[in-house]
PDB file of N, CA and C in Angstrom:
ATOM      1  N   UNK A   1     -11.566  25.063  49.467  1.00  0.00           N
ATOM      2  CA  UNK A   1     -12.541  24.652  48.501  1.00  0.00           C
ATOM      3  C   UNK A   1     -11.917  24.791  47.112  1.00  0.00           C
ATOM      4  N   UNK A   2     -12.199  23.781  46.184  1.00  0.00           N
ATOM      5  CA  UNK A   2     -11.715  23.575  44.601  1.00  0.00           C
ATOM      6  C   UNK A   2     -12.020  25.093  44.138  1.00  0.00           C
ATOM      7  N   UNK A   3     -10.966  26.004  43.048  1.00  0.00           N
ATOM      8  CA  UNK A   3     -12.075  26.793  42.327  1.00  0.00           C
ATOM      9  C   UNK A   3     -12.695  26.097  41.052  1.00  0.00           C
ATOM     10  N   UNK A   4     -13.697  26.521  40.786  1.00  0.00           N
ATOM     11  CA  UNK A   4     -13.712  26.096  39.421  1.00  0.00           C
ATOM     12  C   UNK A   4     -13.365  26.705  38.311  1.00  0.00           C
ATOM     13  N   UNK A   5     -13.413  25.965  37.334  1.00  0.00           N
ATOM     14  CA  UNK A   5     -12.593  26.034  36.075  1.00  0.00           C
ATOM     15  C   UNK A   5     -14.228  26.602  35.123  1.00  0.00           C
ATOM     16  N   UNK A   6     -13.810  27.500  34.166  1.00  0.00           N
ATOM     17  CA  UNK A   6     -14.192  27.675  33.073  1.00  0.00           C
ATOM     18  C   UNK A   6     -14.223  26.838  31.740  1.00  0.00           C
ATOM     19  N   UNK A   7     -13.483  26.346  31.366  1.00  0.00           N
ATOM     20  CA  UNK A   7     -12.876  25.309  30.643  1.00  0.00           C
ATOM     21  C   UNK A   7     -13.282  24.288  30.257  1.00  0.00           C
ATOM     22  N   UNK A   8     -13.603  24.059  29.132  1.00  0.00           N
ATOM     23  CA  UNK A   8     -14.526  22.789  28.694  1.00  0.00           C
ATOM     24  C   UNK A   8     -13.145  21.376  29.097  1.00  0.00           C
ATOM     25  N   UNK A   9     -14.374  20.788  29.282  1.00  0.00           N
ATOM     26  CA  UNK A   9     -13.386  18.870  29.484  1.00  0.00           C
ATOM     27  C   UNK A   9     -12.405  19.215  28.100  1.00  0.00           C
ATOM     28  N   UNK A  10     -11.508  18.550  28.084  1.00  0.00           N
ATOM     29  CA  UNK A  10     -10.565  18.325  27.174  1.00  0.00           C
ATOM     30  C   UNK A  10     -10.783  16.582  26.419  1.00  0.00           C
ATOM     31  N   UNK A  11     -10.778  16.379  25.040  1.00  0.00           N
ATOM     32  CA  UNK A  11     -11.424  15.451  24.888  1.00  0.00           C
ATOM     33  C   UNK A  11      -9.858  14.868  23.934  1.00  0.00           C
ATOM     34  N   UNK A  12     -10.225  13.295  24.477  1.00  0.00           N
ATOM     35  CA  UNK A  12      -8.768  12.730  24.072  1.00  0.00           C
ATOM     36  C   UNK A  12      -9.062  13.123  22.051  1.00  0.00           C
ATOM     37  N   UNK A  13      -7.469  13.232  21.710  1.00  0.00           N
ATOM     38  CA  UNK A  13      -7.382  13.188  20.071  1.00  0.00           C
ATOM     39  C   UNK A  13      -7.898  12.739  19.524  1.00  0.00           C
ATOM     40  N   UNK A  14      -8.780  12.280  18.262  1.00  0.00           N
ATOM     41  CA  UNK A  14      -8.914  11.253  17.783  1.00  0.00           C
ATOM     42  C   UNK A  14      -8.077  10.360  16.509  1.00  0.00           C
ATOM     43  N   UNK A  15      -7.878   9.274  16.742  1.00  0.00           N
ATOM     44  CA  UNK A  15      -7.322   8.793  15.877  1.00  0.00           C
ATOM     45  C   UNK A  15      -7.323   9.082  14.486  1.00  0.00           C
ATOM     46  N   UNK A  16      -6.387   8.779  13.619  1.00  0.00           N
ATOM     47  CA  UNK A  16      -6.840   9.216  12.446  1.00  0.00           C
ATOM     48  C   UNK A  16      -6.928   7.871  11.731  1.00  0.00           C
ATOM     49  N   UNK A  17      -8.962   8.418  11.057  1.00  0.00           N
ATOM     50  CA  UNK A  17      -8.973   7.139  10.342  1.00  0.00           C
ATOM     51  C   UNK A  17      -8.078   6.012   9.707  1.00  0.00           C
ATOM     52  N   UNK A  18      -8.622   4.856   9.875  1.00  0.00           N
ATOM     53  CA  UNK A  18      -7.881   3.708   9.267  1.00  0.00           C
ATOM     54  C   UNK A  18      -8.043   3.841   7.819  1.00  0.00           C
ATOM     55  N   UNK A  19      -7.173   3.977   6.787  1.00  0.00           N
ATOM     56  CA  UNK A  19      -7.855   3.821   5.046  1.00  0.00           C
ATOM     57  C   UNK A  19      -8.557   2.595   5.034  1.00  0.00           C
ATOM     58  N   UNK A  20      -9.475   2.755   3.928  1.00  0.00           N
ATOM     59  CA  UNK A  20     -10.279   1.346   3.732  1.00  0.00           C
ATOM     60  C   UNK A  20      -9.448   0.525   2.871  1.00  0.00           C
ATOM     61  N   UNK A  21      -9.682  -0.153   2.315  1.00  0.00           N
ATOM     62  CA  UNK A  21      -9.157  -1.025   0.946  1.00  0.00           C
ATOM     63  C   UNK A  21      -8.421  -0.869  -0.012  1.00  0.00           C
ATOM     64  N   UNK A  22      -9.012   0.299  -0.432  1.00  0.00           N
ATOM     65  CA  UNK A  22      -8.920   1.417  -1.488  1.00  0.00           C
ATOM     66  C   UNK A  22      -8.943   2.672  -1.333  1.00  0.00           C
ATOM     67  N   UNK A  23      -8.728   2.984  -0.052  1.00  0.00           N
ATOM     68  CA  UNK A  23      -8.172   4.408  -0.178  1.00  0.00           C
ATOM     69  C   UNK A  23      -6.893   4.471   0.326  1.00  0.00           C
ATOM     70  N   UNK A  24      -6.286   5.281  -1.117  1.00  0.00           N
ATOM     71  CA  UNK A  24      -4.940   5.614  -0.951  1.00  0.00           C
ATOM     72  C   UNK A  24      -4.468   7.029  -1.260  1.00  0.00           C
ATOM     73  N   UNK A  25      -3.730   7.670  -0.793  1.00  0.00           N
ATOM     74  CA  UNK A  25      -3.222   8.836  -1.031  1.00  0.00           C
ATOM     75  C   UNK A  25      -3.446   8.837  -2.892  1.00  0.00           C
ATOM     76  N   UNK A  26      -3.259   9.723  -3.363  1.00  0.00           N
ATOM     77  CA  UNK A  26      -3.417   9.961  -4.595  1.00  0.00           C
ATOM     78  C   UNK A  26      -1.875   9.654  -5.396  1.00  0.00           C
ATOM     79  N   UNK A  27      -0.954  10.017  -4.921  1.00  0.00           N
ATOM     80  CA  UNK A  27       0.578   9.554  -5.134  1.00  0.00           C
ATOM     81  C   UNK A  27       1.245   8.924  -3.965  1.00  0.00           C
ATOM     82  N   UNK A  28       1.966   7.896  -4.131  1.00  0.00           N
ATOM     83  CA  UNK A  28       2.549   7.348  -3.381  1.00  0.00           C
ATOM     84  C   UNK A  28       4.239   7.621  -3.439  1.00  0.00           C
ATOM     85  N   UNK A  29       5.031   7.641  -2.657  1.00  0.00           N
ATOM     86  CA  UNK A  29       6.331   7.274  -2.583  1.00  0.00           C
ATOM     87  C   UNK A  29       6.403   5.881  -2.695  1.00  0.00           C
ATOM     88  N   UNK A  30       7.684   5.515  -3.522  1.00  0.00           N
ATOM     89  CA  UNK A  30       8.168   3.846  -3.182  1.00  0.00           C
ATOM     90  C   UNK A  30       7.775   3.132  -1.750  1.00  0.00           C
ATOM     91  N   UNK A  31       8.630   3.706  -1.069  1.00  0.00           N
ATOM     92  CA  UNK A  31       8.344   3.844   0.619  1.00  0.00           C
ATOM     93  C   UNK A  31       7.126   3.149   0.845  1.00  0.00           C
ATOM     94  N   UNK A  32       6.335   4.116   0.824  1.00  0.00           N
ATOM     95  CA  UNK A  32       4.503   4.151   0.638  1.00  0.00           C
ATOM     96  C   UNK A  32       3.938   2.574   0.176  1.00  0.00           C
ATOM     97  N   UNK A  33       5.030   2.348  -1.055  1.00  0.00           N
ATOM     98  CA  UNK A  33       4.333   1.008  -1.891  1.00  0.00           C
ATOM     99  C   UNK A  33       5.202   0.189  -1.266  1.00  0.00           C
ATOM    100  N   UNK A  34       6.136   0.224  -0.650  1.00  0.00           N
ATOM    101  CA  UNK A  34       6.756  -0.632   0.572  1.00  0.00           C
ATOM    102  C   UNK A  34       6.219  -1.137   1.053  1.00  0.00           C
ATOM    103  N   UNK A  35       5.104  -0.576   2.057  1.00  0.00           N
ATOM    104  CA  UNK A  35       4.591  -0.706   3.457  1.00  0.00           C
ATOM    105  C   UNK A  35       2.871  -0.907   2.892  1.00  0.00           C
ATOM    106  N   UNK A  36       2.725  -0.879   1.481  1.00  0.00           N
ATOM    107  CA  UNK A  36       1.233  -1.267   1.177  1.00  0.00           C
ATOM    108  C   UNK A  36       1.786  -2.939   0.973  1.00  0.00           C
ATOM    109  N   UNK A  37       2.500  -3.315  -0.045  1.00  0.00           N
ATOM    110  CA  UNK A  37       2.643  -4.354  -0.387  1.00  0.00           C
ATOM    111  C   UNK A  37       3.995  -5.112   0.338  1.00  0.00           C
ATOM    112  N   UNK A  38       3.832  -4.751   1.554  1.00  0.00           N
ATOM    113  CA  UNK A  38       4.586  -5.522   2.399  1.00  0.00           C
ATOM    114  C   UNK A  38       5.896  -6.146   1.736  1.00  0.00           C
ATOM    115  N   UNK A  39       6.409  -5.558   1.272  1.00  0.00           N
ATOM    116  CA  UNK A  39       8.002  -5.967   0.471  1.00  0.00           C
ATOM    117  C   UNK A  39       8.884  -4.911   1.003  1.00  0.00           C
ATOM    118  N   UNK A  40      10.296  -5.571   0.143  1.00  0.00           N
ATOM    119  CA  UNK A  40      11.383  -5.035   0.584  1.00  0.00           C
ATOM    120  C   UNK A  40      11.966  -3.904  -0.620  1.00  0.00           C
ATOM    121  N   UNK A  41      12.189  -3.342  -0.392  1.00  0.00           N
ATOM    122  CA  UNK A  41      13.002  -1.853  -1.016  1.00  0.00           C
ATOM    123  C   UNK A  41      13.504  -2.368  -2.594  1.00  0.00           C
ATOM    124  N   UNK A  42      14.402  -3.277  -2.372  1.00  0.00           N
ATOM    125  CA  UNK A  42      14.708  -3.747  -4.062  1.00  0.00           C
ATOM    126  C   UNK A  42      13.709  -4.572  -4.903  1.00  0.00           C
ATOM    127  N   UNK A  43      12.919  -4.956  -4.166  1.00  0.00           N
ATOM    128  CA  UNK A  43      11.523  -5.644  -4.748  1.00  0.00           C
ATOM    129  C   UNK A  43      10.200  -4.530  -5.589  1.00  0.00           C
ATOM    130  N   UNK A  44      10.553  -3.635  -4.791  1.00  0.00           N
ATOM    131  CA  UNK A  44       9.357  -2.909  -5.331  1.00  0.00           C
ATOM    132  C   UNK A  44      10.303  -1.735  -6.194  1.00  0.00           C
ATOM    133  N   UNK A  45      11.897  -1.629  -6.324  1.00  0.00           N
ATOM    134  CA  UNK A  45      12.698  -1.079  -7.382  1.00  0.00           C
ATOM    135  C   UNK A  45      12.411  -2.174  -8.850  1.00  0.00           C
ATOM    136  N   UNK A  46      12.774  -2.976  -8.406  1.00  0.00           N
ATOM    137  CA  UNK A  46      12.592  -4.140  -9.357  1.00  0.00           C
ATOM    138  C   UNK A  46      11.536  -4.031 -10.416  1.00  0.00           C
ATOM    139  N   UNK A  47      10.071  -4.038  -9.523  1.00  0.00           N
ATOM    140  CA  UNK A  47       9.286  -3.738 -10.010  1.00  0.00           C
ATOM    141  C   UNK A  47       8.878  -2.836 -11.205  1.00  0.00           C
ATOM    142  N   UNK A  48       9.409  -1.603 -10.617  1.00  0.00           N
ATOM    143  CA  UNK A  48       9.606  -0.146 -11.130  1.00  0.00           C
ATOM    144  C   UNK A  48      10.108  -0.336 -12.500  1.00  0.00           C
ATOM    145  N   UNK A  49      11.143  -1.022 -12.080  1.00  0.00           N
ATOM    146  CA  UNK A  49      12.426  -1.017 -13.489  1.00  0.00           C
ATOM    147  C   UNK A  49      11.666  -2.067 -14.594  1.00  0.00           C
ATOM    148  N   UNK A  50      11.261  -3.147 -13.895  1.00  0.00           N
ATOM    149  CA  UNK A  50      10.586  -3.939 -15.219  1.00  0.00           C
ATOM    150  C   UNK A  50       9.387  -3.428 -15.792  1.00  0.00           C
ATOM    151  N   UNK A  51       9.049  -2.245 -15.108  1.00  0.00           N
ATOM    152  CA  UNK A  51       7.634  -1.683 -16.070  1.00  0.00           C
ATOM    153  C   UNK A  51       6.261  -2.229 -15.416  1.00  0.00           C
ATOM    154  N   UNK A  52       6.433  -3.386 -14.718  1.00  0.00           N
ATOM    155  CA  UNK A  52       5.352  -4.373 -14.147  1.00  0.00           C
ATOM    156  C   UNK A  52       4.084  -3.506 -13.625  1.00  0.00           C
ATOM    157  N   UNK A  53       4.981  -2.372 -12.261  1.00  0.00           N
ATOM    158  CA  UNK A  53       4.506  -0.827 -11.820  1.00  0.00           C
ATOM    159  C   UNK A  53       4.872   0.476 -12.089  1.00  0.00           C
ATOM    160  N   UNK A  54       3.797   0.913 -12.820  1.00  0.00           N
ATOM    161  CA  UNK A  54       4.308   2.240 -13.043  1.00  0.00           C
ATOM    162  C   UNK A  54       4.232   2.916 -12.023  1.00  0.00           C
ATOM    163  N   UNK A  55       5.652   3.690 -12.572  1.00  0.00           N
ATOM    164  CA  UNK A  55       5.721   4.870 -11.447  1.00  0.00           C
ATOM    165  C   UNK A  55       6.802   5.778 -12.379  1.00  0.00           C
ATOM    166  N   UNK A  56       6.593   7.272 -11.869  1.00  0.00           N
ATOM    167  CA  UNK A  56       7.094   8.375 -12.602  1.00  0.00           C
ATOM    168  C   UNK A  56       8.096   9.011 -11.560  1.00  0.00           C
ATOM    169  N   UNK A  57       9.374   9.694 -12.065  1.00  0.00           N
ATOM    170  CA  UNK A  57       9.887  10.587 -11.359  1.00  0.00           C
ATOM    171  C   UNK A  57       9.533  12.121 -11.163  1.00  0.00           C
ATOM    172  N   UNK A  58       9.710  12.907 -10.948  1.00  0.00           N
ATOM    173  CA  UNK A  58       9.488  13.973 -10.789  1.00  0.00           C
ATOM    174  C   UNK A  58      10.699  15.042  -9.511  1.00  0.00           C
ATOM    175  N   UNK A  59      10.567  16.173 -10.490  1.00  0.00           N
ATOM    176  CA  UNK A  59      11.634  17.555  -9.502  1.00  0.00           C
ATOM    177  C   UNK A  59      12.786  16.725 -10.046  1.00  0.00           C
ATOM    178  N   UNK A  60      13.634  17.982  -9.583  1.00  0.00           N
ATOM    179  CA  UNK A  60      15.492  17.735  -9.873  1.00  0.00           C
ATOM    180  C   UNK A  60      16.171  16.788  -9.699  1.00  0.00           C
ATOM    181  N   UNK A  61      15.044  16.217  -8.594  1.00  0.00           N
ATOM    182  CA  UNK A  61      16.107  14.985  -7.295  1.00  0.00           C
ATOM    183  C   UNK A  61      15.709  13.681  -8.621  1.00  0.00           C
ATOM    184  N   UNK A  62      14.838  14.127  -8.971  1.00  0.00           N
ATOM    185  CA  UNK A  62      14.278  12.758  -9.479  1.00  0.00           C
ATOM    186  C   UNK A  62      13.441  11.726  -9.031  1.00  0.00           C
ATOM    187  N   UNK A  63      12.592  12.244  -7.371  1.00  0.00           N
ATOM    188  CA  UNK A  63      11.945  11.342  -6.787  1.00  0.00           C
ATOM    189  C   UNK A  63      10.712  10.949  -7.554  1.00  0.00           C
ATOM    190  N   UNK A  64      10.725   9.207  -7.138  1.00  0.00           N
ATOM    191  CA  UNK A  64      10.094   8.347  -7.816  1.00  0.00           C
ATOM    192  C   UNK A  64       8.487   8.863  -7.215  1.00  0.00           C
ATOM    193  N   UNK A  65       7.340   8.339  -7.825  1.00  0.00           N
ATOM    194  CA  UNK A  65       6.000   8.204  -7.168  1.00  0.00           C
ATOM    195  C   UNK A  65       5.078   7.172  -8.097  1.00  0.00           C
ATOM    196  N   UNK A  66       4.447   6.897  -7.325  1.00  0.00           N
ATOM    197  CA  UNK A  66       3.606   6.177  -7.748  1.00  0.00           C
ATOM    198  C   UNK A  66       1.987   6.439  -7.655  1.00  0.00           C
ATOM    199  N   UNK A  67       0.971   6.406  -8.987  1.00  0.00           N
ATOM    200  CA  UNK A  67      -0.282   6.895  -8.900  1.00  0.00           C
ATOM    201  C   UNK A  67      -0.972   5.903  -8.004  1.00  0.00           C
ATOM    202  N   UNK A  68      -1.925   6.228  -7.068  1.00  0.00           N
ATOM    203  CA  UNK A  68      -2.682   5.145  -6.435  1.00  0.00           C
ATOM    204  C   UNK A  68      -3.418   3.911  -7.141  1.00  0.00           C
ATOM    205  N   UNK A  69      -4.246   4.403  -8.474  1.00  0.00           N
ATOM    206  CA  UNK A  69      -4.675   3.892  -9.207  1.00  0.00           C
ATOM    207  C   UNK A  69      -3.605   2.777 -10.154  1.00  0.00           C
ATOM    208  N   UNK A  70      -2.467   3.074 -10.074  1.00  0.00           N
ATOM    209  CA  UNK A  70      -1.533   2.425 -10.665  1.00  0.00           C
ATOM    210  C   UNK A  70      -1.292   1.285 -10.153  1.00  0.00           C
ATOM    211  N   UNK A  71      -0.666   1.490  -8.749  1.00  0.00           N
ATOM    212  CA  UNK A  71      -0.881   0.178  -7.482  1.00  0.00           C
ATOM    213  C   UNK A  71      -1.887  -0.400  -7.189  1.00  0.00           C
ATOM    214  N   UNK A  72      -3.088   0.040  -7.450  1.00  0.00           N
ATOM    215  CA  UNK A  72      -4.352  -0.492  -7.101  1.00  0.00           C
ATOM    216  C   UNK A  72      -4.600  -1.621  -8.575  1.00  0.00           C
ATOM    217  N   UNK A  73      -4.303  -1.522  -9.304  1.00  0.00           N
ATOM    218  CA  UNK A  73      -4.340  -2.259 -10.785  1.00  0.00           C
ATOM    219  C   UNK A  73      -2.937  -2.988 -10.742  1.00  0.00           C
ATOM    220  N   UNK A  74      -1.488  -2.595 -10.350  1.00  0.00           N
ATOM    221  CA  UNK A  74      -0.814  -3.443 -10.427  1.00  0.00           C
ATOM    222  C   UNK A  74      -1.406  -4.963  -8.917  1.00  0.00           C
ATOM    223  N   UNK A  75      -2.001  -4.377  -8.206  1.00  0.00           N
ATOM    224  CA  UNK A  75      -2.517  -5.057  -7.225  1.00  0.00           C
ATOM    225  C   UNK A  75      -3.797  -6.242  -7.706  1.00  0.00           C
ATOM    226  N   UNK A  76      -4.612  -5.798  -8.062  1.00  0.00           N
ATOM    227  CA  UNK A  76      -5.985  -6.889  -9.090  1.00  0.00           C
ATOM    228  C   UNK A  76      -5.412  -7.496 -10.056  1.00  0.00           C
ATOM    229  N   UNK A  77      -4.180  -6.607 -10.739  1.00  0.00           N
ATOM    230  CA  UNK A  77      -3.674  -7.512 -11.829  1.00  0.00           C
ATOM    231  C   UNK A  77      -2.887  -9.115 -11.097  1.00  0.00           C
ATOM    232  N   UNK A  78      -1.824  -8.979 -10.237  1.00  0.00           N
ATOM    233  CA  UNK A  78      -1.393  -9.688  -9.444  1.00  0.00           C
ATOM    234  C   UNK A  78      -2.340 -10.927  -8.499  1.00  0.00           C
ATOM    235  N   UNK A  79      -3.754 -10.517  -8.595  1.00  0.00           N
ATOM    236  CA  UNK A  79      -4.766 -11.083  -8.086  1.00  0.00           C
ATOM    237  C   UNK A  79      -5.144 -12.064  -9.012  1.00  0.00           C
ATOM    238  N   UNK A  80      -5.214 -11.489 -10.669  1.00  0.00           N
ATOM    239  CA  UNK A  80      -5.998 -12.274 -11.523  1.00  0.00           C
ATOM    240  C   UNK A  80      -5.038 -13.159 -11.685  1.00  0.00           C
ATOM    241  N   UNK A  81      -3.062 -13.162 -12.150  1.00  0.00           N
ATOM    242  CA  UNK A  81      -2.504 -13.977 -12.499  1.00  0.00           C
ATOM    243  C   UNK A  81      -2.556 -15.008 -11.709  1.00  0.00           C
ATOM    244  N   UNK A  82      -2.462 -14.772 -10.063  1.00  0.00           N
ATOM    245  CA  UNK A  82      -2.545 -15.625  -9.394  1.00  0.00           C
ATOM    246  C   UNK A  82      -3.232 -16.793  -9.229  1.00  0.00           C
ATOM    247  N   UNK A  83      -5.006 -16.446  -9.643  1.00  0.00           N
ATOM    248  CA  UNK A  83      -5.904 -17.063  -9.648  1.00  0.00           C
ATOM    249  C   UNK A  83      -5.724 -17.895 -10.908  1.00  0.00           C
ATOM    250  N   UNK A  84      -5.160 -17.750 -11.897  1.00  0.00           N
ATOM    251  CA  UNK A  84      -5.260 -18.276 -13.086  1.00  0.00           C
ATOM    252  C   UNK A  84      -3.885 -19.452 -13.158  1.00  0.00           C
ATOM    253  N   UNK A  85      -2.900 -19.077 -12.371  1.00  0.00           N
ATOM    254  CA  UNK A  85      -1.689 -20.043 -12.133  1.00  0.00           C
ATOM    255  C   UNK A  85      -2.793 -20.876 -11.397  1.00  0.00           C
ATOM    256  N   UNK A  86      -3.610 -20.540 -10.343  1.00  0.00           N
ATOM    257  CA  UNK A  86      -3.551 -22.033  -9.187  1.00  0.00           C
ATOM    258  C   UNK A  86      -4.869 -22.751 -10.045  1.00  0.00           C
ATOM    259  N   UNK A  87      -5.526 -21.818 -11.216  1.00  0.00           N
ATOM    260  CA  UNK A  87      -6.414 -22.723 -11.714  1.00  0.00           C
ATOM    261  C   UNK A  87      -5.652 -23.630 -12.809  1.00  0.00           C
ATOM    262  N   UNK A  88      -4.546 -23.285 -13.064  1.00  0.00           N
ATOM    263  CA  UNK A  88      -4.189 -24.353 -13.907  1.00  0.00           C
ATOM    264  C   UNK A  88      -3.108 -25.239 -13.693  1.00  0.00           C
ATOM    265  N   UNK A  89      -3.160 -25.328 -12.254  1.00  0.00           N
ATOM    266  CA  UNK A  89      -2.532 -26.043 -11.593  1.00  0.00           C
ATOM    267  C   UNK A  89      -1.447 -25.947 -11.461  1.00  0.00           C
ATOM    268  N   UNK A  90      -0.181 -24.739 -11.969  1.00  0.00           N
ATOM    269  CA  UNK A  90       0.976 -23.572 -12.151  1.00  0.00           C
ATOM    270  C   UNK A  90       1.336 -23.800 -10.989  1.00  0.00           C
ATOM    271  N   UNK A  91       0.707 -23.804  -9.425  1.00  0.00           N
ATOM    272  CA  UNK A  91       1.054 -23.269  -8.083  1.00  0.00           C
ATOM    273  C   UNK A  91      -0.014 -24.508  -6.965  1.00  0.00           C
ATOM    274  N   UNK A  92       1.573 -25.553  -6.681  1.00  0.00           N
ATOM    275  CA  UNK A  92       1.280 -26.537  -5.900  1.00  0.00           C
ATOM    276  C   UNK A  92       0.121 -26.561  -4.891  1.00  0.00           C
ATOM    277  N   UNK A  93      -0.783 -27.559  -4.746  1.00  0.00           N
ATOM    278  CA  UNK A  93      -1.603 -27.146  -3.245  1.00  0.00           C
ATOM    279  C   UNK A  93      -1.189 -26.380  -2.023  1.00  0.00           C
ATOM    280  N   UNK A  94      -0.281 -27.052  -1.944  1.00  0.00           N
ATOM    281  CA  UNK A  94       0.480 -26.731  -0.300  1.00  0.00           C
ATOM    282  C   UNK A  94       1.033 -24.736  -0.314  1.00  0.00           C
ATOM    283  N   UNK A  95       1.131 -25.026  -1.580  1.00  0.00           N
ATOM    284  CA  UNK A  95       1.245 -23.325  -1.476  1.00  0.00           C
ATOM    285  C   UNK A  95       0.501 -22.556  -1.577  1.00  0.00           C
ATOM    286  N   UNK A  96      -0.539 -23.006  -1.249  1.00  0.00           N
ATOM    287  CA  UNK A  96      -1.426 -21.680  -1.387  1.00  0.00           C
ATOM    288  C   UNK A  96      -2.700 -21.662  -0.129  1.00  0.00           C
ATOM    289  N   UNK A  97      -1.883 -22.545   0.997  1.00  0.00           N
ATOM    290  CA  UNK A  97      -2.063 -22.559   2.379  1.00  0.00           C
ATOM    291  C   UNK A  97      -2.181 -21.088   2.483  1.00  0.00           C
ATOM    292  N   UNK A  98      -3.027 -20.627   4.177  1.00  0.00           N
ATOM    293  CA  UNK A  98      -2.637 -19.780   4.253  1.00  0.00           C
ATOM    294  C   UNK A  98      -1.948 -19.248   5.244  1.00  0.00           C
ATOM    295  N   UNK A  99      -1.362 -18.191   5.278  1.00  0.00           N
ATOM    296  CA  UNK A  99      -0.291 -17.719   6.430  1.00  0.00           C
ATOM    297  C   UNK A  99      -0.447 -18.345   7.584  1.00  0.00           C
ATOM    298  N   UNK A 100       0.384 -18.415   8.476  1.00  0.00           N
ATOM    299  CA  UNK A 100       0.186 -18.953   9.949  1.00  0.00           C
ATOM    300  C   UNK A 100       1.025 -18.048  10.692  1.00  0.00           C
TER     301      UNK A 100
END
């Protein structure tokens, strides 16, 4: 015969929430703004360097970060120019298809 167990069920992990929209860590690594804005490593240096996104160094090493609020505004800002190129006709029809 089975013995029994004392032992509560064991209940699977739970995931850890998905962020919404706008929630972002409070500082970001480059890295971080990598994998938000789906670019490549010298794109979002680029960035950095032209001032476009702020971001600060910090400690000895000098690692870069970025405020959430910073990306979140370089992000709406990037929203408004956009909208304002395709309203003035700046950015061909065909480009502004969307992904496939």
């Amino acid at each position: 015969m089975p013995r029994k167990t004392t032992e509560p069920p064991t209940e699977p992990t739970p995931e850890p929430p998905v962020p919404s929209d706008r929630e972002l860590p409070r500082m970001l690594s480059l890295e971080q703004v990598q994998e938000v804005l789906n670019m490549k490593a010298p794109q979002v240096y680029s960035l950095v360097r032209s001032g476009e996104l702020k971001a600060a160094q910090f400690g000895g090493r000098g690692i870069w970060r970025v405020r959430a609020d910073d990306l979140l505004a370089y992000i709406d800002a990037a929203y408004a120019k956009t909208a304002e190129r395709i309203a003035s006709g700046q950015i061909p029809e065909g480009e502004t298809a969307p992904e496939t």
